[in-house]
N, C-alpha and C. Protein backbone atom coordinates (compact mmCIF):
# COMPACT_ATOMS: atom_id res chain seq x y z
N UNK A 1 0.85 -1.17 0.00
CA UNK A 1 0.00 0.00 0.00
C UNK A 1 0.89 1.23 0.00
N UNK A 2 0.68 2.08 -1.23
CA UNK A 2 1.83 3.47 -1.41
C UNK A 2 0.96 4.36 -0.84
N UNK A 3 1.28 5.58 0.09
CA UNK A 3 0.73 6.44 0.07
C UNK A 3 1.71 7.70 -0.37
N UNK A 4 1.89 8.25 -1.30
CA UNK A 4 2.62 9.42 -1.77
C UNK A 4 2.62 10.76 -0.54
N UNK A 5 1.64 11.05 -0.49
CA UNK A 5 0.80 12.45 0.26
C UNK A 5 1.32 12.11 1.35
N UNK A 6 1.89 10.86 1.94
CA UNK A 6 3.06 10.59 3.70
C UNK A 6 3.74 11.78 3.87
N UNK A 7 4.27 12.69 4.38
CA UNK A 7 5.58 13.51 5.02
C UNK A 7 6.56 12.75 5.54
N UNK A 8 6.65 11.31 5.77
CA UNK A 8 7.31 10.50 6.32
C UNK A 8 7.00 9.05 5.34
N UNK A 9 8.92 8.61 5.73
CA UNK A 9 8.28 7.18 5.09
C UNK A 9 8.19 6.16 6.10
N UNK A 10 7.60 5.23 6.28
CA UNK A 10 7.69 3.50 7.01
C UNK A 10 8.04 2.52 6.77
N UNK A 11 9.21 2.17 7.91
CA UNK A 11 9.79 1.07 7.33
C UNK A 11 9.50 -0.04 8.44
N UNK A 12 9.60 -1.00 7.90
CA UNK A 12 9.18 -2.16 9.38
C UNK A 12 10.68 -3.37 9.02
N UNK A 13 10.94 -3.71 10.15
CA UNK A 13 11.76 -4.75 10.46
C UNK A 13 11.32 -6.00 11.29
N UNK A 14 12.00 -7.08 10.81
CA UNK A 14 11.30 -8.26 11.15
C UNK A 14 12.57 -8.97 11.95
N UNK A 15 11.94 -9.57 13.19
CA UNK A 15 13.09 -10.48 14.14
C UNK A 15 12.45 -11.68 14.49
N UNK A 16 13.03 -12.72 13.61
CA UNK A 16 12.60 -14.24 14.00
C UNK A 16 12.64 -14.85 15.28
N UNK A 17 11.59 -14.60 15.71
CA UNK A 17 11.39 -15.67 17.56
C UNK A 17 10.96 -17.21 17.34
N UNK A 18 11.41 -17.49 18.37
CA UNK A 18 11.15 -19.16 18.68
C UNK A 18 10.58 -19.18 19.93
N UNK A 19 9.70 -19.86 20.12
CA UNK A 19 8.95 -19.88 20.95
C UNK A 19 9.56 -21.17 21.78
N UNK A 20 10.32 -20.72 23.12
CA UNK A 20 10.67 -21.46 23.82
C UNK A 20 10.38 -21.14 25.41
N UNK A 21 10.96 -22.10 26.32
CA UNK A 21 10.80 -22.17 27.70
C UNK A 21 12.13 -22.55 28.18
N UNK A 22 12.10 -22.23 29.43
CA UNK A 22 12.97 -22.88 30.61
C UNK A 22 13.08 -22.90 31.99
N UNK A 23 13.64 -24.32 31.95
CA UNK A 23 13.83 -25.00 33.79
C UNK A 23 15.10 -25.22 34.33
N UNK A 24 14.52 -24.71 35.95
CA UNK A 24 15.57 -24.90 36.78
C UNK A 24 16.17 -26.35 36.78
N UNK A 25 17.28 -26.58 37.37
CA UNK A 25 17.34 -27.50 37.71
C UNK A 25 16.94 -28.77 38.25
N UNK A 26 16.54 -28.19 39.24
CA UNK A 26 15.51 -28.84 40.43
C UNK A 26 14.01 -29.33 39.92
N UNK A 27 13.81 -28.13 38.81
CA UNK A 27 12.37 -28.46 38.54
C UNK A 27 12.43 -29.34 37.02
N UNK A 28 13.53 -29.40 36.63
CA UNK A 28 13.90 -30.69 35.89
C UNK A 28 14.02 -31.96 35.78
N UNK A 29 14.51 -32.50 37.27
CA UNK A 29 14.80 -33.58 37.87
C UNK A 29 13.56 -34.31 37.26
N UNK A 30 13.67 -35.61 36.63
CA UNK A 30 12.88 -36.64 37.22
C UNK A 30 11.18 -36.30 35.77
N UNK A 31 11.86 -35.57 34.93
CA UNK A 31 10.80 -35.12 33.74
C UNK A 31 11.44 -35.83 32.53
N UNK A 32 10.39 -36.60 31.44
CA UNK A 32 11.17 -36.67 30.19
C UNK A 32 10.44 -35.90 29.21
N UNK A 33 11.80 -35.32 28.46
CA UNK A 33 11.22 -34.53 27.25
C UNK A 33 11.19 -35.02 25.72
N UNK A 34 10.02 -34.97 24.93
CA UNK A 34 10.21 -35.72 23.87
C UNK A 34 11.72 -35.20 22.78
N UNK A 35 11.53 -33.69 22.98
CA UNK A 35 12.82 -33.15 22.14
C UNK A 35 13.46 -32.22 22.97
N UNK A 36 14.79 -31.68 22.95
CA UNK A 36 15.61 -30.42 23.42
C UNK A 36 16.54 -29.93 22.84
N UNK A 37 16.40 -28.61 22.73
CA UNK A 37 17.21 -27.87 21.21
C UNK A 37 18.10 -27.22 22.54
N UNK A 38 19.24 -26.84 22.33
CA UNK A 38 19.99 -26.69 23.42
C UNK A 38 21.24 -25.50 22.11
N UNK A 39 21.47 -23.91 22.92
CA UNK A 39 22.21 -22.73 22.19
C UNK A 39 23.24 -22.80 22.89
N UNK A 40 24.58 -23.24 22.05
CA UNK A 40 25.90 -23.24 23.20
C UNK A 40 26.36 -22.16 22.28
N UNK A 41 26.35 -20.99 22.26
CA UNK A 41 27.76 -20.34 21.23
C UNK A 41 29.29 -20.53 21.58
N UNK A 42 29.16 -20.76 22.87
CA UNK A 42 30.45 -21.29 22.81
C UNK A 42 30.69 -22.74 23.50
N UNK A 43 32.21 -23.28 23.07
CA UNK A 43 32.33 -23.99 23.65
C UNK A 43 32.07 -24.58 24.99
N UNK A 44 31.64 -26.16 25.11
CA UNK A 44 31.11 -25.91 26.41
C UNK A 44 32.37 -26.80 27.13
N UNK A 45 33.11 -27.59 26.61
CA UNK A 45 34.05 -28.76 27.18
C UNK A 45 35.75 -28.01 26.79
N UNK A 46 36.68 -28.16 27.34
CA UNK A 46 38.02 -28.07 26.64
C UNK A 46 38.11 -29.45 25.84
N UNK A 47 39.76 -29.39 24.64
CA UNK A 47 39.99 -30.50 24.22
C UNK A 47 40.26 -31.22 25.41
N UNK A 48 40.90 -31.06 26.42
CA UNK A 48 41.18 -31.86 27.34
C UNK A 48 40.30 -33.30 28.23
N UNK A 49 38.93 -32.44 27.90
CA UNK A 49 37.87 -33.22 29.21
C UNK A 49 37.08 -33.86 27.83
N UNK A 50 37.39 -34.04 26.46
CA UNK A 50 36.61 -34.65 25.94
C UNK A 50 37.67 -36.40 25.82
C-alpha cells in the first residue's frame, strides 16, 4: 500500500522468535522430554575433558 501524500516514510523490520521455555534445575529432575534444542555459542568442554 503506497501512500505518496506521507511527510514520512515507514519502514518495518522483522526479528525471528522461537517460541521457547525454561527449567531450573531442580524443577527438571525426574521429567522426560520428547525433544531439546539446546544454544551453546560457545564452547562448552576443553579438548582436554573430551
Amino acid at each position: 500500500m503506497c501512500m505518496p501524500d506521507l511527510p514520512f516514510t515507514l519502514e518495518r523490520n522483522k526479528c525471528p522468535v522461537c517460541l521457547s521455555c525454561a527449567l531450573t534445575i531442580n524443577k527438571s529432575q525426574g521429567q522426560t522430554l520428547d525433544k531439546v534444542r539446546l544454544f551453546l555459542p560457545e564452547p562448552l568442554f576443553s579438548h582436554a575433558q573430551l
